[in-house]
PDB file of N, CA and C in Angstrom:
ATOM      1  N   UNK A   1       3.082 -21.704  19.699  1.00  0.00           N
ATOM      2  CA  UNK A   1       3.348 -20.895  18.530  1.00  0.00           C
ATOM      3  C   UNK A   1       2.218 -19.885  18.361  1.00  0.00           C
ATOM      4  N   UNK A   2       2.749 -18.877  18.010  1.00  0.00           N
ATOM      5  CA  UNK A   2       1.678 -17.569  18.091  1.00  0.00           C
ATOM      6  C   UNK A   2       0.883 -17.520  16.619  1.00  0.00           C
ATOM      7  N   UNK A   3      -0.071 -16.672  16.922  1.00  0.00           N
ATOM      8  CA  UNK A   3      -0.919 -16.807  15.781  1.00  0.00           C
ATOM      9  C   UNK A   3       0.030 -15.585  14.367  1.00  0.00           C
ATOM     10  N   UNK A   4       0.365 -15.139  13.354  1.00  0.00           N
ATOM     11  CA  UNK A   4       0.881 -14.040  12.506  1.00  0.00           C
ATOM     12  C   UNK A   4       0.043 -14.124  11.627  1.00  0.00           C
ATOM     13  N   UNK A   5      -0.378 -12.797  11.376  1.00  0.00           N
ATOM     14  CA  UNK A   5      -1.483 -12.340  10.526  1.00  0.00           C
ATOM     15  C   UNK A   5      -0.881 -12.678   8.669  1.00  0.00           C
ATOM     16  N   UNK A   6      -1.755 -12.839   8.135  1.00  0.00           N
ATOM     17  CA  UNK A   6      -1.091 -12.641   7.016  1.00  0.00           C
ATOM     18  C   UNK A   6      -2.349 -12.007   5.641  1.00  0.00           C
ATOM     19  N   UNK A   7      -1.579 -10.944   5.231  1.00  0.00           N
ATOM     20  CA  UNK A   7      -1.907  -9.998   4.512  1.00  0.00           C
ATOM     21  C   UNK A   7      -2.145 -10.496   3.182  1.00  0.00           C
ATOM     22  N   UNK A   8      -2.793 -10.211   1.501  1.00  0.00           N
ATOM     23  CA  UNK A   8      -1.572 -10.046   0.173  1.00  0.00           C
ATOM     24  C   UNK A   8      -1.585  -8.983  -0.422  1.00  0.00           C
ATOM     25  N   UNK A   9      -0.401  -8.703  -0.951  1.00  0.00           N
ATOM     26  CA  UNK A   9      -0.164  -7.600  -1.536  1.00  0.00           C
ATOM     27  C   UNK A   9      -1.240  -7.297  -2.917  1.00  0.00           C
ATOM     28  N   UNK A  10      -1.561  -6.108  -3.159  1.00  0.00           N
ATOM     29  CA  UNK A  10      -2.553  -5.681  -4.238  1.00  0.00           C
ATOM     30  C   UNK A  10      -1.652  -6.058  -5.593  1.00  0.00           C
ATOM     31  N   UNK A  11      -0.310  -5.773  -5.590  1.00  0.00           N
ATOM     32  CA  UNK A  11       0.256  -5.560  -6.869  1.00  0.00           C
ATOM     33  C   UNK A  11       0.329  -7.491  -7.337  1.00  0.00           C
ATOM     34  N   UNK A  12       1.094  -7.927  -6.193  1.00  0.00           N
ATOM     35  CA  UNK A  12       1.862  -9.268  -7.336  1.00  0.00           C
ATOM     36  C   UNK A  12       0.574 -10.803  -6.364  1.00  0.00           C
ATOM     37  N   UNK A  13      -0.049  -9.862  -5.530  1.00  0.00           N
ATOM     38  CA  UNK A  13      -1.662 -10.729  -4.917  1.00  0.00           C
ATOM     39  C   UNK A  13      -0.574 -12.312  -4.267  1.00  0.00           C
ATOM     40  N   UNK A  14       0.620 -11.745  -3.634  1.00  0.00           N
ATOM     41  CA  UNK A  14       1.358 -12.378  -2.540  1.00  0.00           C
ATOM     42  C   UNK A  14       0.717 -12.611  -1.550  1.00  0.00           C
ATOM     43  N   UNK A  15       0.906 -13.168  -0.798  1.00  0.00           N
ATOM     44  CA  UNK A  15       0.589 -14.036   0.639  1.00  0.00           C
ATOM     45  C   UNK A  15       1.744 -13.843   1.677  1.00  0.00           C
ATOM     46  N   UNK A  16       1.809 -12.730   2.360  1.00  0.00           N
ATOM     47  CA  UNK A  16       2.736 -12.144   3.184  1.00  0.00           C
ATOM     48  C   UNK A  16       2.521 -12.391   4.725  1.00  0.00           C
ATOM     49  N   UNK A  17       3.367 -12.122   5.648  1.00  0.00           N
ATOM     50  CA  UNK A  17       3.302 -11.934   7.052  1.00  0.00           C
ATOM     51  C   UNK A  17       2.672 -10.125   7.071  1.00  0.00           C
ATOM     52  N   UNK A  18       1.502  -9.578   7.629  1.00  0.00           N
ATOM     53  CA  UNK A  18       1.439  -8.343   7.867  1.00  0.00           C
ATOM     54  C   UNK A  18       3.138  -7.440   8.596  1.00  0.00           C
ATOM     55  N   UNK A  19       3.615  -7.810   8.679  1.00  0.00           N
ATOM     56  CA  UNK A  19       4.205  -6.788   8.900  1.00  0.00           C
ATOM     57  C   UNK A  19       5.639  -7.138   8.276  1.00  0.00           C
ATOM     58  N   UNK A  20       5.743  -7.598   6.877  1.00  0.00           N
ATOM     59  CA  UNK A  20       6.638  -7.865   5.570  1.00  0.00           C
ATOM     60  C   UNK A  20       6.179  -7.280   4.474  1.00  0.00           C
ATOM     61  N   UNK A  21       4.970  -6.109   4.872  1.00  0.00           N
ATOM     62  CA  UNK A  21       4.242  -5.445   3.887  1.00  0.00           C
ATOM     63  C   UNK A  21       3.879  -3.845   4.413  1.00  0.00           C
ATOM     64  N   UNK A  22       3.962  -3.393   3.536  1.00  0.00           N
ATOM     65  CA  UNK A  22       3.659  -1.666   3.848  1.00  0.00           C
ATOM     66  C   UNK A  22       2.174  -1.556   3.551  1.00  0.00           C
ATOM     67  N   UNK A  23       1.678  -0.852   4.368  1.00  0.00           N
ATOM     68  CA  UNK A  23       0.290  -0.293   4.441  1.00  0.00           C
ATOM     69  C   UNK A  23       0.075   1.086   4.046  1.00  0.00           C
ATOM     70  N   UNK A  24      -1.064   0.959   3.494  1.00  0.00           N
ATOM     71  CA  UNK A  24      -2.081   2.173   2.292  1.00  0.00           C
ATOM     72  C   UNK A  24      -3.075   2.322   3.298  1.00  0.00           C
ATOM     73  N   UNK A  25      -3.288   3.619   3.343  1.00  0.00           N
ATOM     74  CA  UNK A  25      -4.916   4.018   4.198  1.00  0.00           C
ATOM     75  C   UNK A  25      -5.085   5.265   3.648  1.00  0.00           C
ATOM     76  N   UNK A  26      -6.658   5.617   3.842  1.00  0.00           N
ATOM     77  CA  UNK A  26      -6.829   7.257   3.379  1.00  0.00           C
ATOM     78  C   UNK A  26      -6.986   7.659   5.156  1.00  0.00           C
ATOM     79  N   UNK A  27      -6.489   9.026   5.199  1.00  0.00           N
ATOM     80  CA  UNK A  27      -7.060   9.499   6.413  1.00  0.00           C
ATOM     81  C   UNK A  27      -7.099  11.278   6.196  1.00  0.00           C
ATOM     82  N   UNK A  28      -8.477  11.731   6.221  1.00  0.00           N
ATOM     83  CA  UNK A  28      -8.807  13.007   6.028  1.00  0.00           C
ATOM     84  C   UNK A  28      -8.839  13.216   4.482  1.00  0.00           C
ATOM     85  N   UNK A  29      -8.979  12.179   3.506  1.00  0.00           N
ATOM     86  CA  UNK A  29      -8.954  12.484   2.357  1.00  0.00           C
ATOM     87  C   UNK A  29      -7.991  12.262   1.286  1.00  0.00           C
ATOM     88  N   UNK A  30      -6.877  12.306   2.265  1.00  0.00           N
ATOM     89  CA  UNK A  30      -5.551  11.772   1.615  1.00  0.00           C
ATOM     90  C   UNK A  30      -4.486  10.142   2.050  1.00  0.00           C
ATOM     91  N   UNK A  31      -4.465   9.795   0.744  1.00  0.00           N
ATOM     92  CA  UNK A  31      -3.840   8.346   0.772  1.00  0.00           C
ATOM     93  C   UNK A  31      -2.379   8.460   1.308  1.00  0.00           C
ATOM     94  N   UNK A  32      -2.408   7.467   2.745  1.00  0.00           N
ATOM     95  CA  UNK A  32      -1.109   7.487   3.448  1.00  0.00           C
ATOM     96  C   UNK A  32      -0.278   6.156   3.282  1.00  0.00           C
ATOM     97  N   UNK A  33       0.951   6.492   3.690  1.00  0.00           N
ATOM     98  CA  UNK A  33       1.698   5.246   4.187  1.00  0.00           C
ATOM     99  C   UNK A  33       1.325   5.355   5.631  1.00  0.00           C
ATOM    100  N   UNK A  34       0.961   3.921   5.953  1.00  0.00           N
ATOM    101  CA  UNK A  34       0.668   3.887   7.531  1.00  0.00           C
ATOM    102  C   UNK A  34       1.791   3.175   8.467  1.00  0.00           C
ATOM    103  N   UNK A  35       2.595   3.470   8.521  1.00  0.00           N
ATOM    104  CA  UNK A  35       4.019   3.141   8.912  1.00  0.00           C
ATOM    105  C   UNK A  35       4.040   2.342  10.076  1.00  0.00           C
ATOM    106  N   UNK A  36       3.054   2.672  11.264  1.00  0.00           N
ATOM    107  CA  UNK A  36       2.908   1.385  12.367  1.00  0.00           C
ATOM    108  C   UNK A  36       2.544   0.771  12.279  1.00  0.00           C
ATOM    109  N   UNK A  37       1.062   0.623  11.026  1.00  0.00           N
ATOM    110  CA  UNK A  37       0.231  -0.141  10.817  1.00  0.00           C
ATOM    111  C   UNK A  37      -1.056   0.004  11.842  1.00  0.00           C
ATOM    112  N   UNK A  38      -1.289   1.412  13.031  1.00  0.00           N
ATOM    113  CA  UNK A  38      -2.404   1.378  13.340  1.00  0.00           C
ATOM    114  C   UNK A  38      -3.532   2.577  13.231  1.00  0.00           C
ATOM    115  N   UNK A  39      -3.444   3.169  12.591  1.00  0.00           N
ATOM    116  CA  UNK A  39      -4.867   4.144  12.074  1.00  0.00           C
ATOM    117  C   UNK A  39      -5.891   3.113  11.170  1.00  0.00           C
ATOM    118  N   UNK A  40      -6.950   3.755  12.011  1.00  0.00           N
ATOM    119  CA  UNK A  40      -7.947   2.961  11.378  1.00  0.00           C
ATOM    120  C   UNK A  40      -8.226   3.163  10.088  1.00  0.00           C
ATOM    121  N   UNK A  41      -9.502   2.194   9.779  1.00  0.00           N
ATOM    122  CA  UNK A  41     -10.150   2.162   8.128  1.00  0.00           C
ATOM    123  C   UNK A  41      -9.787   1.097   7.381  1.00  0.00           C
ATOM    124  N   UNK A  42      -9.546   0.972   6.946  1.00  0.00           N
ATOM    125  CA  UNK A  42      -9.702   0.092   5.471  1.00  0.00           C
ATOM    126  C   UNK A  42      -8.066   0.523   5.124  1.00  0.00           C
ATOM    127  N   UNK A  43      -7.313  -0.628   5.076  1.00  0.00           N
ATOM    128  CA  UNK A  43      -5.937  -0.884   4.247  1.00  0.00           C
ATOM    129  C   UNK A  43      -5.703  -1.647   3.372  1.00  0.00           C
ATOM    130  N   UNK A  44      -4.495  -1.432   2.603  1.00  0.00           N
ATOM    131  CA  UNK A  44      -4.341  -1.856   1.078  1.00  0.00           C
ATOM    132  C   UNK A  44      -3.047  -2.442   1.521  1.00  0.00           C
ATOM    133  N   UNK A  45      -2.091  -3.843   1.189  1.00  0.00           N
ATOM    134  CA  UNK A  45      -1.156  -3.510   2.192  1.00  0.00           C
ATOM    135  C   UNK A  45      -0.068  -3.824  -0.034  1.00  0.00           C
ATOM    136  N   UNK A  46       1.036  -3.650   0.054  1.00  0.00           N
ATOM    137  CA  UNK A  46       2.218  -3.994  -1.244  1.00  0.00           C
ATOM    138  C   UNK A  46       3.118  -4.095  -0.112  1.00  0.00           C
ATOM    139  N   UNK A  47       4.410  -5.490  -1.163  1.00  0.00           N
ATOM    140  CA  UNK A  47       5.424  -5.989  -0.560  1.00  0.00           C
ATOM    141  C   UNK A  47       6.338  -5.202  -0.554  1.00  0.00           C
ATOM    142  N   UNK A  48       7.133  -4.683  -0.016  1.00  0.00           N
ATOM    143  CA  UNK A  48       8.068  -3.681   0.694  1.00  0.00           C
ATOM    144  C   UNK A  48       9.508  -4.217  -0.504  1.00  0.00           C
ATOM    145  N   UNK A  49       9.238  -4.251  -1.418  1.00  0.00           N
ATOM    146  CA  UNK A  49      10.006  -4.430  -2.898  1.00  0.00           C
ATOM    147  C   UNK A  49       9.890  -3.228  -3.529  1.00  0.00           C
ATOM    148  N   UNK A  50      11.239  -2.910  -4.484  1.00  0.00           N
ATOM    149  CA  UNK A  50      11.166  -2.357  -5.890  1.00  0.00           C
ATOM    150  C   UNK A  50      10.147  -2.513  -6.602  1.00  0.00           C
ATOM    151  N   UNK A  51      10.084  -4.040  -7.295  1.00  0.00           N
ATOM    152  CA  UNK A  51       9.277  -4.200  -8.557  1.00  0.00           C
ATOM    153  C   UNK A  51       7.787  -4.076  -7.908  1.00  0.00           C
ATOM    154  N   UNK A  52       7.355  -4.618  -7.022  1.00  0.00           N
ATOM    155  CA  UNK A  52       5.780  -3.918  -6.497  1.00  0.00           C
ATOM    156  C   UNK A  52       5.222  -2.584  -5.905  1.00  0.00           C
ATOM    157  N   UNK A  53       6.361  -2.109  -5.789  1.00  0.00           N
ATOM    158  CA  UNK A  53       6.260  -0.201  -5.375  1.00  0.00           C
ATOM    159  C   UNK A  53       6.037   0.264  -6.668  1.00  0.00           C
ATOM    160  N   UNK A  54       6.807   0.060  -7.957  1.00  0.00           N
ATOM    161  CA  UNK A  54       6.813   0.882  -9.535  1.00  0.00           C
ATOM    162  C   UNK A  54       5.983   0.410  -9.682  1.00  0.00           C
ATOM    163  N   UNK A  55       5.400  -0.746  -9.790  1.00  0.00           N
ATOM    164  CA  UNK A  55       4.443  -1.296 -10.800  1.00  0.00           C
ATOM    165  C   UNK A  55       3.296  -0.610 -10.075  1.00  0.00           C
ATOM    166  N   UNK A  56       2.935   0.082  -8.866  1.00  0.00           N
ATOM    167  CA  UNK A  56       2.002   0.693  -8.876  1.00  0.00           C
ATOM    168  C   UNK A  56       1.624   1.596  -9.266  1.00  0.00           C
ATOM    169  N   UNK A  57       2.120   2.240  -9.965  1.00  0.00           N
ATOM    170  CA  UNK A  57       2.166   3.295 -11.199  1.00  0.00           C
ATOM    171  C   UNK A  57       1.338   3.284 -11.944  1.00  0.00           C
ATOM    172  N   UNK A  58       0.846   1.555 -12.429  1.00  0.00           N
ATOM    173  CA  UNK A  58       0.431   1.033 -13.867  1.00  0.00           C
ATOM    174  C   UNK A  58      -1.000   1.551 -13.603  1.00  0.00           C
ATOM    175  N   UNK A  59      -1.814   1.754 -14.178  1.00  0.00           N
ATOM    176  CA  UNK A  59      -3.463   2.245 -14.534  1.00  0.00           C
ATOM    177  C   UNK A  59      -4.060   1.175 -13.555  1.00  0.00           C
ATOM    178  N   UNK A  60      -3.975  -0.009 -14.280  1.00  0.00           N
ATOM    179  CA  UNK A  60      -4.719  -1.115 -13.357  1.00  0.00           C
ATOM    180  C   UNK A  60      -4.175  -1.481 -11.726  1.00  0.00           C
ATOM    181  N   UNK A  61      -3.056  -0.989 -11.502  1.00  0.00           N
ATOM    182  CA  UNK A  61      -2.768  -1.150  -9.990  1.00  0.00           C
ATOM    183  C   UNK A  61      -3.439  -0.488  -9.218  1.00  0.00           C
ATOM    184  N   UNK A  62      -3.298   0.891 -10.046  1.00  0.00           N
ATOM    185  CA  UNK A  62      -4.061   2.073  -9.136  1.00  0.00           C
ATOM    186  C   UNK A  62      -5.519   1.604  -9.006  1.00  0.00           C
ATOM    187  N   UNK A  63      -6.304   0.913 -10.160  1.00  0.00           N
ATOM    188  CA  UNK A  63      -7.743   0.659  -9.899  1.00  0.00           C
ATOM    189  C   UNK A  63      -7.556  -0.228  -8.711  1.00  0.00           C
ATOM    190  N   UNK A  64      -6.714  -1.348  -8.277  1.00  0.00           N
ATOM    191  CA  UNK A  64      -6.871  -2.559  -7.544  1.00  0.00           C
ATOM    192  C   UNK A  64      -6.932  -2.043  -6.261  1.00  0.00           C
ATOM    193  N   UNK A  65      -5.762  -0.747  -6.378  1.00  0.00           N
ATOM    194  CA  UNK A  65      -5.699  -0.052  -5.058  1.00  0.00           C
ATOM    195  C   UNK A  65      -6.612   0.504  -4.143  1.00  0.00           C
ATOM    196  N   UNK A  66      -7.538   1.488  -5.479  1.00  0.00           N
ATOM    197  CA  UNK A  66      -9.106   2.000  -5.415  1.00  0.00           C
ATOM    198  C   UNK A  66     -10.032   0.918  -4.999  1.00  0.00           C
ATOM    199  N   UNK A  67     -10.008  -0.259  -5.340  1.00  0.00           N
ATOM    200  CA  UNK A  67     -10.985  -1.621  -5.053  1.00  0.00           C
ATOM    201  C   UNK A  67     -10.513  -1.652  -3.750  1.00  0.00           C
ATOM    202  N   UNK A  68      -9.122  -1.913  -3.191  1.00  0.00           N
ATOM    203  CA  UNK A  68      -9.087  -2.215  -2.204  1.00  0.00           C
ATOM    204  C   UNK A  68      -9.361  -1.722  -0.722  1.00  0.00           C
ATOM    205  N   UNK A  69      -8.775  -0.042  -1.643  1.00  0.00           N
ATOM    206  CA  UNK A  69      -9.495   1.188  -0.177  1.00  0.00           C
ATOM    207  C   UNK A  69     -11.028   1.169  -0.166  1.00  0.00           C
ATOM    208  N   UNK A  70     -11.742   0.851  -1.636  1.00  0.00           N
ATOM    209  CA  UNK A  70     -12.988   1.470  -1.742  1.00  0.00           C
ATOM    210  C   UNK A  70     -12.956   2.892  -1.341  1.00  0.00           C
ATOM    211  N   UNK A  71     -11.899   3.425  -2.007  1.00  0.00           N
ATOM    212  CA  UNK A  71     -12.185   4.848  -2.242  1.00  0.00           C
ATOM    213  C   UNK A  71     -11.013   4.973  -4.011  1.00  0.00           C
ATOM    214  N   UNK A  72     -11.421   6.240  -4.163  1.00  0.00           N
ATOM    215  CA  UNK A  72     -10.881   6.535  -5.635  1.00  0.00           C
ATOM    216  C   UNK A  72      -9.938   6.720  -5.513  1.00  0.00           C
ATOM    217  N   UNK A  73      -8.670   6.089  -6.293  1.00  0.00           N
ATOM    218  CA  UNK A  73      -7.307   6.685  -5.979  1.00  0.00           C
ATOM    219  C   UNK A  73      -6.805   7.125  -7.399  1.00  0.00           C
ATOM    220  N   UNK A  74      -6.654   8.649  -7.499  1.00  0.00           N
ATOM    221  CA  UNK A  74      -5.780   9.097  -8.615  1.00  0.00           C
ATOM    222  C   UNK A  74      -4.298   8.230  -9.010  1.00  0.00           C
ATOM    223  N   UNK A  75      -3.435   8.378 -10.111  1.00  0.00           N
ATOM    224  CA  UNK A  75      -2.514   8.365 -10.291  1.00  0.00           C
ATOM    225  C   UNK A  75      -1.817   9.278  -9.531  1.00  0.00           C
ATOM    226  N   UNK A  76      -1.733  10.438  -9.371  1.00  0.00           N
ATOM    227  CA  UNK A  76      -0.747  11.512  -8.886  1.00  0.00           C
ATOM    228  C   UNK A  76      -0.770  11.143  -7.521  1.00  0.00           C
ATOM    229  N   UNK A  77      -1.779  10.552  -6.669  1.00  0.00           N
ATOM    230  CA  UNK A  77      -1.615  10.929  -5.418  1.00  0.00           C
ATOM    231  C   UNK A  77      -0.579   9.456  -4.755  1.00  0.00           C
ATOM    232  N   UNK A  78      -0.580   8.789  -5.665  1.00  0.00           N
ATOM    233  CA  UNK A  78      -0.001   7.268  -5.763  1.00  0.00           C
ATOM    234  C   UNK A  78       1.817   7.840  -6.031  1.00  0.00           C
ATOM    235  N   UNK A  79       1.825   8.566  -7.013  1.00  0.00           N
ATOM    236  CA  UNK A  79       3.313   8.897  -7.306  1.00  0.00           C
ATOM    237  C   UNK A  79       3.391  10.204  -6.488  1.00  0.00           C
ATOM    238  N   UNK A  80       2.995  10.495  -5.581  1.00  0.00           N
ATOM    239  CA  UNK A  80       3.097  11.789  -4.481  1.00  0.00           C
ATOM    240  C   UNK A  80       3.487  10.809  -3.671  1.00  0.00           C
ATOM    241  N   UNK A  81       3.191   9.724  -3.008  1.00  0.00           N
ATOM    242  CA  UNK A  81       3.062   8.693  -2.370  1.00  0.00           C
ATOM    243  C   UNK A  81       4.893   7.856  -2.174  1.00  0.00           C
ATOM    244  N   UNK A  82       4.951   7.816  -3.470  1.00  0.00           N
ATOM    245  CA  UNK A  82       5.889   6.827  -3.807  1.00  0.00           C
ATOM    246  C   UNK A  82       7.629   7.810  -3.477  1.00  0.00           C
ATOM    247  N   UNK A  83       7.102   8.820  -3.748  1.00  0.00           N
ATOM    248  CA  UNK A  83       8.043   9.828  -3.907  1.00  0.00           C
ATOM    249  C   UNK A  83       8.400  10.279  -2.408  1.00  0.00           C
ATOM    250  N   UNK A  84       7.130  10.243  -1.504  1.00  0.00           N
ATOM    251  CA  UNK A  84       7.867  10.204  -0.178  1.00  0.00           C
ATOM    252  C   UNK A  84       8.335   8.793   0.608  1.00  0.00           C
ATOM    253  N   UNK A  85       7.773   7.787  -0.011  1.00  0.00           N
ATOM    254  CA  UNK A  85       8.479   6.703   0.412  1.00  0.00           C
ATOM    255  C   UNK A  85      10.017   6.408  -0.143  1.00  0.00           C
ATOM    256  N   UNK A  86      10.230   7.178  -1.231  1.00  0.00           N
ATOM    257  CA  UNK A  86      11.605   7.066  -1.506  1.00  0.00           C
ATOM    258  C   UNK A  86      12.746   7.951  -0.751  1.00  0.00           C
ATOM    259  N   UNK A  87      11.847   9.024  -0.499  1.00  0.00           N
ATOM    260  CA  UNK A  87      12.385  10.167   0.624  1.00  0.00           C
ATOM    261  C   UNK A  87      12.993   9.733   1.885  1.00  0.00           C
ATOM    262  N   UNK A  88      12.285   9.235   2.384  1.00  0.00           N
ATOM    263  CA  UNK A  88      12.657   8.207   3.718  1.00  0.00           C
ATOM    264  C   UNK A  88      13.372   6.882   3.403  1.00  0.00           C
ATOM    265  N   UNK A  89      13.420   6.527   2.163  1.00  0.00           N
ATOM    266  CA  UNK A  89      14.113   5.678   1.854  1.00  0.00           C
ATOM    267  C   UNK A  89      13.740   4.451   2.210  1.00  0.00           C
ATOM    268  N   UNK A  90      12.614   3.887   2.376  1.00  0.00           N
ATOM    269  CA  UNK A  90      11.738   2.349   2.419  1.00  0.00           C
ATOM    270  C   UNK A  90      12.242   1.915   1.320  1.00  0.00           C
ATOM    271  N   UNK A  91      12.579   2.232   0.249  1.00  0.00           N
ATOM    272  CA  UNK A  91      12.713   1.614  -1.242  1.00  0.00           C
ATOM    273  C   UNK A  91      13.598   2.130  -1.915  1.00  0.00           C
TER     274      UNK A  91
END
């Protein structure tokens, strides 16, 4: 039996399989979805749900998010974020 990584999500602080979770990274300044899961740095990973995608909206998600990149994450760049993940339709 193989080893599977396991991640938790920032929003509901789940205990996931890494790749039952979407990944957060900054790269060049701006906060990405990391869709393969391999650019480097520091990732944030939320459960690939409704209710943990919105709720990152809330003031305190965005701080957990910021804790977790250790970098600052606005509100706007979070709902810039969300808005292309709905684009592509993840959620």
């Amino acid at each position: 039996m193989s080893h599977k990584p396991i991640r938790m999500c920032v929003v509901c602080q789940k205990r996931e399989e890494k790749n039952k979770l979407l990944r957060f990274t900054f790269k060049d300044g701006h906060l990405l979805w990391d869709k393969k899961m391999r650019l480097g740095g520091r990732g944030a990973y939320v459960c690939q749900n409704v209710e943990c995608l919105e709720k990152l909206k809330n003031s305190k998600m965005v701080k957990r998010l910021s804790h977790s990149l250790r970098r600052n994450v606005l509100l706007g760049e979070v709902e810039a974020l969300l808005a292309q993940l709905r684009k592509e339709e993840v959620f």
